[in-house]
PDB file of N, CA and C in Angstrom:
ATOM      1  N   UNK A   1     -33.908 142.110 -61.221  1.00  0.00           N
ATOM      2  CA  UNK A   1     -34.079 143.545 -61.259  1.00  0.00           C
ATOM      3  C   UNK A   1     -32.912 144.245 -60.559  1.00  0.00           C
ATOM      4  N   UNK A   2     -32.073 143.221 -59.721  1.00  0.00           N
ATOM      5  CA  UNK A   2     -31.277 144.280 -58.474  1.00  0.00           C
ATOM      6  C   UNK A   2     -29.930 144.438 -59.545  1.00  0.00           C
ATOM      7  N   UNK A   3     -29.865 143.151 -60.222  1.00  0.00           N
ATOM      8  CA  UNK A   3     -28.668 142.782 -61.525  1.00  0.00           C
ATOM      9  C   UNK A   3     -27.565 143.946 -61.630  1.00  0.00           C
ATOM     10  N   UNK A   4     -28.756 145.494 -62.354  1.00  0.00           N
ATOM     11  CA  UNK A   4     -27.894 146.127 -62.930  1.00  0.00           C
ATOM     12  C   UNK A   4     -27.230 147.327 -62.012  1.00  0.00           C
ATOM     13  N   UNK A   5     -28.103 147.235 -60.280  1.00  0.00           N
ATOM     14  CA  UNK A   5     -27.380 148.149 -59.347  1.00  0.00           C
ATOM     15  C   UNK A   5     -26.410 147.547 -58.939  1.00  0.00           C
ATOM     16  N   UNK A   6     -26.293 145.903 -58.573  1.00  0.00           N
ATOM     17  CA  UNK A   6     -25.172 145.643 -58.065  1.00  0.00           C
ATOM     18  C   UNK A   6     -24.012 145.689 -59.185  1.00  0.00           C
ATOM     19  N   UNK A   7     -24.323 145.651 -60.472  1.00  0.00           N
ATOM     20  CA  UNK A   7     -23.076 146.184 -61.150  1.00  0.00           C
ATOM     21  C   UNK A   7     -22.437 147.353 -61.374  1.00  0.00           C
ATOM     22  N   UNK A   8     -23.192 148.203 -60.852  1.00  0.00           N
ATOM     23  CA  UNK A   8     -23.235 149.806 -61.283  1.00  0.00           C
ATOM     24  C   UNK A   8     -22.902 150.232 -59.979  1.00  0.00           C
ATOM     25  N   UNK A   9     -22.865 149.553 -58.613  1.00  0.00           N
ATOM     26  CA  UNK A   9     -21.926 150.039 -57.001  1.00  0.00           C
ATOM     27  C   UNK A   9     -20.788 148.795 -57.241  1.00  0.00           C
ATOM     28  N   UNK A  10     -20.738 147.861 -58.080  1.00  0.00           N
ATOM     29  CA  UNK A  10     -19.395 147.010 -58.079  1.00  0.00           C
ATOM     30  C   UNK A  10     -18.350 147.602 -58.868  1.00  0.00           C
ATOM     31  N   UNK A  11     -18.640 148.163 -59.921  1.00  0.00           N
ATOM     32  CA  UNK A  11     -17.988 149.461 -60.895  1.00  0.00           C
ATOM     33  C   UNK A  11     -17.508 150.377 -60.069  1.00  0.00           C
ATOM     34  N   UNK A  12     -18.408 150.938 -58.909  1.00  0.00           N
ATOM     35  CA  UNK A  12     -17.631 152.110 -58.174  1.00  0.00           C
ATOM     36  C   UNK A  12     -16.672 152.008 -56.998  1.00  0.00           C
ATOM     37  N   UNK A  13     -16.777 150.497 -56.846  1.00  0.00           N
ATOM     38  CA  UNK A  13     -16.152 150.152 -55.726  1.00  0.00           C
ATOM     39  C   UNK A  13     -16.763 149.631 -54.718  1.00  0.00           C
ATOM     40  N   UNK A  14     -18.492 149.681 -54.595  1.00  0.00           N
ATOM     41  CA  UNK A  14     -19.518 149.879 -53.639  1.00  0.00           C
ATOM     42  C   UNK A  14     -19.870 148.776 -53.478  1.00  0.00           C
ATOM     43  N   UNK A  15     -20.865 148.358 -52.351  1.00  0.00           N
ATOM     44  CA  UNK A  15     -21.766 147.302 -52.311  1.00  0.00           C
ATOM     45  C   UNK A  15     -23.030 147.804 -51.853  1.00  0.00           C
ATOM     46  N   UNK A  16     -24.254 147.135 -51.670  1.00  0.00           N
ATOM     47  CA  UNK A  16     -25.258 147.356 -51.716  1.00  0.00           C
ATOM     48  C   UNK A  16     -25.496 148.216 -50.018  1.00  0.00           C
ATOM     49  N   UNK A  17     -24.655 147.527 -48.764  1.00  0.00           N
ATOM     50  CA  UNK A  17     -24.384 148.140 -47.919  1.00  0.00           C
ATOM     51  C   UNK A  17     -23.955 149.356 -47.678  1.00  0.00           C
ATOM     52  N   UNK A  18     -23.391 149.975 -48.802  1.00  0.00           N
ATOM     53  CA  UNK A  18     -22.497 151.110 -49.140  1.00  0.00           C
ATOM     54  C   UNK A  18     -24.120 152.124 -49.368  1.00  0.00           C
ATOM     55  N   UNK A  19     -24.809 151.900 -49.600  1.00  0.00           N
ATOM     56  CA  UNK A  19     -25.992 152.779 -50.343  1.00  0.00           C
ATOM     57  C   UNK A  19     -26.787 153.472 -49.184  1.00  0.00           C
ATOM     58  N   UNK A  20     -26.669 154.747 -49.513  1.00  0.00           N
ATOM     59  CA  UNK A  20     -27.497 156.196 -48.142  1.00  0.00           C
ATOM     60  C   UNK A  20     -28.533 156.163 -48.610  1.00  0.00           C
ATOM     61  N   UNK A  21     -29.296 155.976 -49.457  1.00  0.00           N
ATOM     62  CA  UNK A  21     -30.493 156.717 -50.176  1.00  0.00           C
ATOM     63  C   UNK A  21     -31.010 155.823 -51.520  1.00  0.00           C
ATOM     64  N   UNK A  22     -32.206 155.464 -51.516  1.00  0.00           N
ATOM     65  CA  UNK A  22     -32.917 155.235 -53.088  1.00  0.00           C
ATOM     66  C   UNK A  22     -34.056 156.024 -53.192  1.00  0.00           C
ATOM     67  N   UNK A  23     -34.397 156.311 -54.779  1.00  0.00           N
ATOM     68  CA  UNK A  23     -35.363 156.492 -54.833  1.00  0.00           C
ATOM     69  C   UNK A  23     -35.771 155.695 -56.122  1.00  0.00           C
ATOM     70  N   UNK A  24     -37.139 154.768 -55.616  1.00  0.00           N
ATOM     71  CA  UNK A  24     -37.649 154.021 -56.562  1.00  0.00           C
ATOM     72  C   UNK A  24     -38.780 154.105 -57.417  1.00  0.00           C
ATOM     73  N   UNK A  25     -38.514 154.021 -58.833  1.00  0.00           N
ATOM     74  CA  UNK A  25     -39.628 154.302 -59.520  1.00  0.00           C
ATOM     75  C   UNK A  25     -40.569 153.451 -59.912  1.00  0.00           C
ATOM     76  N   UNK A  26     -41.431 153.159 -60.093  1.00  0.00           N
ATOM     77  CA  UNK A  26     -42.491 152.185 -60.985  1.00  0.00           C
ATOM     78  C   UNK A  26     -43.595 152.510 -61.838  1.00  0.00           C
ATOM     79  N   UNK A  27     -43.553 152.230 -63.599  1.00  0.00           N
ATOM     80  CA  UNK A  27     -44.480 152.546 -64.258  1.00  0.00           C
ATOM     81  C   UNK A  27     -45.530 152.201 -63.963  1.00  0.00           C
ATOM     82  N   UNK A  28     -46.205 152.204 -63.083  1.00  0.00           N
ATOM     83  CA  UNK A  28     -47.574 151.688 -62.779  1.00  0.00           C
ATOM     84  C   UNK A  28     -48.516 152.605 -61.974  1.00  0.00           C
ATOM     85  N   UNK A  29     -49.938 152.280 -61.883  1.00  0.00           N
ATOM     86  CA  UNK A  29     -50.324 153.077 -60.576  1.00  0.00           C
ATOM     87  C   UNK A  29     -51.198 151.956 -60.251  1.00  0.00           C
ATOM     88  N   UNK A  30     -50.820 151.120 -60.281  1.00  0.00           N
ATOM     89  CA  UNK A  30     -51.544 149.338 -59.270  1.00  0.00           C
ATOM     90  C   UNK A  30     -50.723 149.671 -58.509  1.00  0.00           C
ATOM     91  N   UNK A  31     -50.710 149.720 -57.088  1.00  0.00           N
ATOM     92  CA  UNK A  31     -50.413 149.741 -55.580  1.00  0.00           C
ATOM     93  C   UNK A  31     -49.944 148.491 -55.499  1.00  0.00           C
ATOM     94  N   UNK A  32     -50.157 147.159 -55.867  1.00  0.00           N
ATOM     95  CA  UNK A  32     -49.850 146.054 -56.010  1.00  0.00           C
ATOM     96  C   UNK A  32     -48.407 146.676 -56.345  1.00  0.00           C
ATOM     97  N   UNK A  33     -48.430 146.558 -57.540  1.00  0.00           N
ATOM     98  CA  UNK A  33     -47.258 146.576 -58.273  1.00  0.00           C
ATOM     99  C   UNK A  33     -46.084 147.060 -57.792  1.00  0.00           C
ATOM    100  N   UNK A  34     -46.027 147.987 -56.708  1.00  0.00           N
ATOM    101  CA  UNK A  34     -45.693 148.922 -56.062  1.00  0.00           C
ATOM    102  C   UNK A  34     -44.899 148.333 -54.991  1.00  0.00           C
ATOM    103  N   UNK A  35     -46.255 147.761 -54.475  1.00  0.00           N
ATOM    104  CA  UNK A  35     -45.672 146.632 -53.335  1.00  0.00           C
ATOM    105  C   UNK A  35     -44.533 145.479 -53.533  1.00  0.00           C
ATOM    106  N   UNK A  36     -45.024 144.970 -54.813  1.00  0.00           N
ATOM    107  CA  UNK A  36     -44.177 143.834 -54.940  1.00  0.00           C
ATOM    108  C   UNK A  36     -42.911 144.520 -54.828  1.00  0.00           C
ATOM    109  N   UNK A  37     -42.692 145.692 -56.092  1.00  0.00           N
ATOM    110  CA  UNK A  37     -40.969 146.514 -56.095  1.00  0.00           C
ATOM    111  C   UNK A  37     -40.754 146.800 -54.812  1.00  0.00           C
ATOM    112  N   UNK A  38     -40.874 147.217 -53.942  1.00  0.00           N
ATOM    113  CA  UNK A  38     -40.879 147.421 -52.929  1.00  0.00           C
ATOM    114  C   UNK A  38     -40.112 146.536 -52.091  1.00  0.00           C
ATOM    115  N   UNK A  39     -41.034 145.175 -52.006  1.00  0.00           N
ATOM    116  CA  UNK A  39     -40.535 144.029 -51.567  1.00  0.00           C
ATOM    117  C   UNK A  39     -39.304 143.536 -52.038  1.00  0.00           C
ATOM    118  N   UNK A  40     -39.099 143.132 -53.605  1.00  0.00           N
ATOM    119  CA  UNK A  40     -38.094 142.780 -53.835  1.00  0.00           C
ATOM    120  C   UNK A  40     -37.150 144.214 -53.646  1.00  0.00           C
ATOM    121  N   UNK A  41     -37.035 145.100 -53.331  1.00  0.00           N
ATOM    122  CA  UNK A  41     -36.110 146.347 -53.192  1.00  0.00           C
ATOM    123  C   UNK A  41     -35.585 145.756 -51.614  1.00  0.00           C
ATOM    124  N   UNK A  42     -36.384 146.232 -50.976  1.00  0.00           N
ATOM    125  CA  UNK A  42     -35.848 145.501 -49.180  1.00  0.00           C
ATOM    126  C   UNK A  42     -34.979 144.118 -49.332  1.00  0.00           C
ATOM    127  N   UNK A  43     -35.768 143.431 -49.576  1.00  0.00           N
ATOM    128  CA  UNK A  43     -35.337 141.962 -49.750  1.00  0.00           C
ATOM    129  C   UNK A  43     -34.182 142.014 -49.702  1.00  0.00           C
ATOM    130  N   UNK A  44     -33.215 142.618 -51.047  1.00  0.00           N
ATOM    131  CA  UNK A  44     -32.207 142.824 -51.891  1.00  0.00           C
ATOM    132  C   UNK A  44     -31.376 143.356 -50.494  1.00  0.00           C
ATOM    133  N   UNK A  45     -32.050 144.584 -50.124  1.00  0.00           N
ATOM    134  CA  UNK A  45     -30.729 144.888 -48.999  1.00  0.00           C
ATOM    135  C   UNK A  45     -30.861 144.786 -47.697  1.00  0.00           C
ATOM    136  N   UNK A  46     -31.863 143.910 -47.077  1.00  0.00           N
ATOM    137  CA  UNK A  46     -31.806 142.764 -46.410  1.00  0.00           C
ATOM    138  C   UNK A  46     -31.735 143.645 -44.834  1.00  0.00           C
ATOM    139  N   UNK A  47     -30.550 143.518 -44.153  1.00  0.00           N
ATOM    140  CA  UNK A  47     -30.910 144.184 -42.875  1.00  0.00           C
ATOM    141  C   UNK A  47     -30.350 145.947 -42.998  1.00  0.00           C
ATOM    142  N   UNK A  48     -29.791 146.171 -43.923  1.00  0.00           N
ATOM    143  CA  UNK A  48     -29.144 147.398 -44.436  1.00  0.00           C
ATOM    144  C   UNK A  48     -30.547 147.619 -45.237  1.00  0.00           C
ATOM    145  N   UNK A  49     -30.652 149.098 -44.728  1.00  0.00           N
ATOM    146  CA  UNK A  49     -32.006 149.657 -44.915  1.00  0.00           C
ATOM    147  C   UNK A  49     -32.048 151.337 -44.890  1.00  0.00           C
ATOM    148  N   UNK A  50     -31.428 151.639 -45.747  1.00  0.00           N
ATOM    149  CA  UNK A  50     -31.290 152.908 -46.370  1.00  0.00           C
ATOM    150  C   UNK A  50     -32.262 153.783 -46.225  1.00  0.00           C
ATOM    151  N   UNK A  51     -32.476 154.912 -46.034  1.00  0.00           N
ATOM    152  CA  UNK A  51     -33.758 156.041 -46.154  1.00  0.00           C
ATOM    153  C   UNK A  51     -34.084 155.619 -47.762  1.00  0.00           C
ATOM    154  N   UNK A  52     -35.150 155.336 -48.319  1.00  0.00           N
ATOM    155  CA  UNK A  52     -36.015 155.408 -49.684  1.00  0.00           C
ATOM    156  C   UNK A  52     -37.357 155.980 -49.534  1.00  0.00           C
ATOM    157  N   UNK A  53     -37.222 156.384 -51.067  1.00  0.00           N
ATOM    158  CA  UNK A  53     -38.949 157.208 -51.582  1.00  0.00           C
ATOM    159  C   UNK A  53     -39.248 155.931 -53.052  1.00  0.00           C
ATOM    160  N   UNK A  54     -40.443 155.896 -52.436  1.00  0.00           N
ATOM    161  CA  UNK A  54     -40.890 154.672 -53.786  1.00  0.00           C
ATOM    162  C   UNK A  54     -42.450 155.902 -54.021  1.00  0.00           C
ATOM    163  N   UNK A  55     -41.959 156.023 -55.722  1.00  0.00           N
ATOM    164  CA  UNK A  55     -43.076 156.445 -56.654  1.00  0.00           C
ATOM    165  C   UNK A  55     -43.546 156.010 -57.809  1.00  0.00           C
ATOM    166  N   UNK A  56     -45.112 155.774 -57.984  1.00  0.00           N
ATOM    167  CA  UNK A  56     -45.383 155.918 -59.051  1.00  0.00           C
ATOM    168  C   UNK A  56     -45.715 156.352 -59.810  1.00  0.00           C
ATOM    169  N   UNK A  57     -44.914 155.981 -61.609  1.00  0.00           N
ATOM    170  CA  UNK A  57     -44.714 156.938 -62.365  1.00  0.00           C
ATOM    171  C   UNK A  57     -46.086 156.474 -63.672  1.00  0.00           C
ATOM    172  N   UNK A  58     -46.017 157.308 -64.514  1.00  0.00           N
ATOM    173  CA  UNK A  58     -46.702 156.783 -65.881  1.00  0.00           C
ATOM    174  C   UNK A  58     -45.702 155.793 -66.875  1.00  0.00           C
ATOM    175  N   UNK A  59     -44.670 156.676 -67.053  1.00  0.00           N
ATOM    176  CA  UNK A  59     -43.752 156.100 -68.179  1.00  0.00           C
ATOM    177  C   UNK A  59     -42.396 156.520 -67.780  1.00  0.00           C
ATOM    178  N   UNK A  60     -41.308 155.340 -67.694  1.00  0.00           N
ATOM    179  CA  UNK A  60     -39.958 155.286 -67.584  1.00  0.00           C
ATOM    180  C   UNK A  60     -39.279 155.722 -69.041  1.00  0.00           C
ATOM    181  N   UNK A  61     -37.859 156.081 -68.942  1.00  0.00           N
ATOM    182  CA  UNK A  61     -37.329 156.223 -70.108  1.00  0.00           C
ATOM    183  C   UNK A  61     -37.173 155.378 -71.402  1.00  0.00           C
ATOM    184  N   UNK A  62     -37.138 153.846 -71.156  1.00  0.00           N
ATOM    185  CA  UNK A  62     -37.598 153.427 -72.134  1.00  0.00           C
ATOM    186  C   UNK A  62     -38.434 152.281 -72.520  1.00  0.00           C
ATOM    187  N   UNK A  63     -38.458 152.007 -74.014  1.00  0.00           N
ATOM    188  CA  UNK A  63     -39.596 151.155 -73.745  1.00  0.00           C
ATOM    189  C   UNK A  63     -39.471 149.518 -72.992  1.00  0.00           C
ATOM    190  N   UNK A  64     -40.765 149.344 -72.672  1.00  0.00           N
ATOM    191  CA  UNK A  64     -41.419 148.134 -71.725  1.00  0.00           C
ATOM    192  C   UNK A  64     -40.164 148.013 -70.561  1.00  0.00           C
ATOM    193  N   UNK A  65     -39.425 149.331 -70.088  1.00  0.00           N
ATOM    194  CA  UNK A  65     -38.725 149.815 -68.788  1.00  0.00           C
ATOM    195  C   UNK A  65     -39.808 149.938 -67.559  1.00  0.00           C
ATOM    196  N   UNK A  66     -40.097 148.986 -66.184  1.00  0.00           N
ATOM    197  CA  UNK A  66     -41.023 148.888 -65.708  1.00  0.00           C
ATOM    198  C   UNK A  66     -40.388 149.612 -64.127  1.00  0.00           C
ATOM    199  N   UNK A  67     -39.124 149.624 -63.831  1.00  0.00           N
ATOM    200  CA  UNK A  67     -38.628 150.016 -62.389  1.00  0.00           C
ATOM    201  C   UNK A  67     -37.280 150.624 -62.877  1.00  0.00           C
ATOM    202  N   UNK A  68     -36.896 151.992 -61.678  1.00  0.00           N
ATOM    203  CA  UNK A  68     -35.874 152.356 -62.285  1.00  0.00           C
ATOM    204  C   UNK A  68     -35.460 152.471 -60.831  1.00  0.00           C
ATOM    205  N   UNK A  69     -33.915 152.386 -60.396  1.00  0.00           N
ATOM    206  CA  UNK A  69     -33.658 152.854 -58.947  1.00  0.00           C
ATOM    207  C   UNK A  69     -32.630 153.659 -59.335  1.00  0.00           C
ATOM    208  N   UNK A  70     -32.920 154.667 -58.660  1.00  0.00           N
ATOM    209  CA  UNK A  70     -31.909 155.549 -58.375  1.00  0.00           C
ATOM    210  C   UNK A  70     -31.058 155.587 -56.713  1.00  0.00           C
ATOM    211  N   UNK A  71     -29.909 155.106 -56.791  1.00  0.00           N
ATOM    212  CA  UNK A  71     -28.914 154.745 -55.560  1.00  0.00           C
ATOM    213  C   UNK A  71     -27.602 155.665 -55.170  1.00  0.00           C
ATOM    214  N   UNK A  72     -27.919 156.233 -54.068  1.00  0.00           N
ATOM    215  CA  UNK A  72     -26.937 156.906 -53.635  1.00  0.00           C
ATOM    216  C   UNK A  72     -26.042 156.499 -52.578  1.00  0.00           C
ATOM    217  N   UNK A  73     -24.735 156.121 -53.238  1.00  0.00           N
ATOM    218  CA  UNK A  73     -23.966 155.552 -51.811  1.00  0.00           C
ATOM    219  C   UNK A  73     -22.719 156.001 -51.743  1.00  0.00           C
ATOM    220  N   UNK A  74     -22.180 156.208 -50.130  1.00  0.00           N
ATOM    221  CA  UNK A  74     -21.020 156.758 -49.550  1.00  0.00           C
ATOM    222  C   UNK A  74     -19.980 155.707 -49.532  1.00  0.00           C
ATOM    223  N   UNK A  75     -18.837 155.908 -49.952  1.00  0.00           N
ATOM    224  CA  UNK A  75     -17.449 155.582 -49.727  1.00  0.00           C
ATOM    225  C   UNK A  75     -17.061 156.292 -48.476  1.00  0.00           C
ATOM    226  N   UNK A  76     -15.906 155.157 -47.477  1.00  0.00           N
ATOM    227  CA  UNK A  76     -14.952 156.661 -46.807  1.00  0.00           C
ATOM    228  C   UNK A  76     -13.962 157.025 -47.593  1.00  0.00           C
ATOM    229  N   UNK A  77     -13.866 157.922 -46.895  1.00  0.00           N
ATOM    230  CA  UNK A  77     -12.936 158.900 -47.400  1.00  0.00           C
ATOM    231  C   UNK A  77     -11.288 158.033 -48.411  1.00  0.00           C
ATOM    232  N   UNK A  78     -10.647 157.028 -46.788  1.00  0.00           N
ATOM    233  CA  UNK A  78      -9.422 156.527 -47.471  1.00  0.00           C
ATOM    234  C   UNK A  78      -9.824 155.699 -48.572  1.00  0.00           C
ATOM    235  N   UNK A  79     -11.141 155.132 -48.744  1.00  0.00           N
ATOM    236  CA  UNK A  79     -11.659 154.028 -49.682  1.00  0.00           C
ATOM    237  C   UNK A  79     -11.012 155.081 -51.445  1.00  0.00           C
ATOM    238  N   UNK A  80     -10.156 153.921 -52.263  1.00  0.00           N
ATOM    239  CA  UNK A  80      -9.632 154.363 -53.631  1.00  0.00           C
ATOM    240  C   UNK A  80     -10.492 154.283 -54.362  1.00  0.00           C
ATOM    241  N   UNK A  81     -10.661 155.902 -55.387  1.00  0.00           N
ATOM    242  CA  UNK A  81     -11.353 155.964 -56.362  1.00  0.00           C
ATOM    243  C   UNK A  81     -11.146 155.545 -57.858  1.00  0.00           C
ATOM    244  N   UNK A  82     -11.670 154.672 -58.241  1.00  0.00           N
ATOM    245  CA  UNK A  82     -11.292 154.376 -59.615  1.00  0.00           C
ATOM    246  C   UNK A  82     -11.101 155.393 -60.332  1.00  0.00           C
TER     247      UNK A  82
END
């Protein structure tokens, strides 16, 4: 599941350390389900532990799409922009 963020902060230059902010979605409203994303979300960034909002949703953008993260992360300043 973490697959397509670490390609999408390796594209920008970023790493998972690099990330201020998530907010996580899940088509579900099992609390379970919730938990598990959750879990594997931390897991993923391990002692780097970003402010996040985890919600659940009805329906993601597409189909049998079950978690979506949305990741916000800082570069410094001298760090080169592609």
């Amino acid at each position: 599941m973490m697959h397509n963020l670490d390609t999408a902060l390796g594209e920008a230059g970023a790493r998972p350390s690099d990330v201020v902010k998530t907010t996580v979605y899940v088509a579900s409203a099992r609390q379970t389900d919730l938990v598990t994303t959750w879990e594997v979300v931390r897991d993923h960034f391990g002692d780097h532990d970003p402010p996040s909002t985890l919600l659940g949703v009805t329906v993601l953008g597409y189909d049998d799409q079950l978690v979506e993260i949305d990741a916000l992360a800082a570069l410094p300043p001298e760090h080169p922009v592609r």
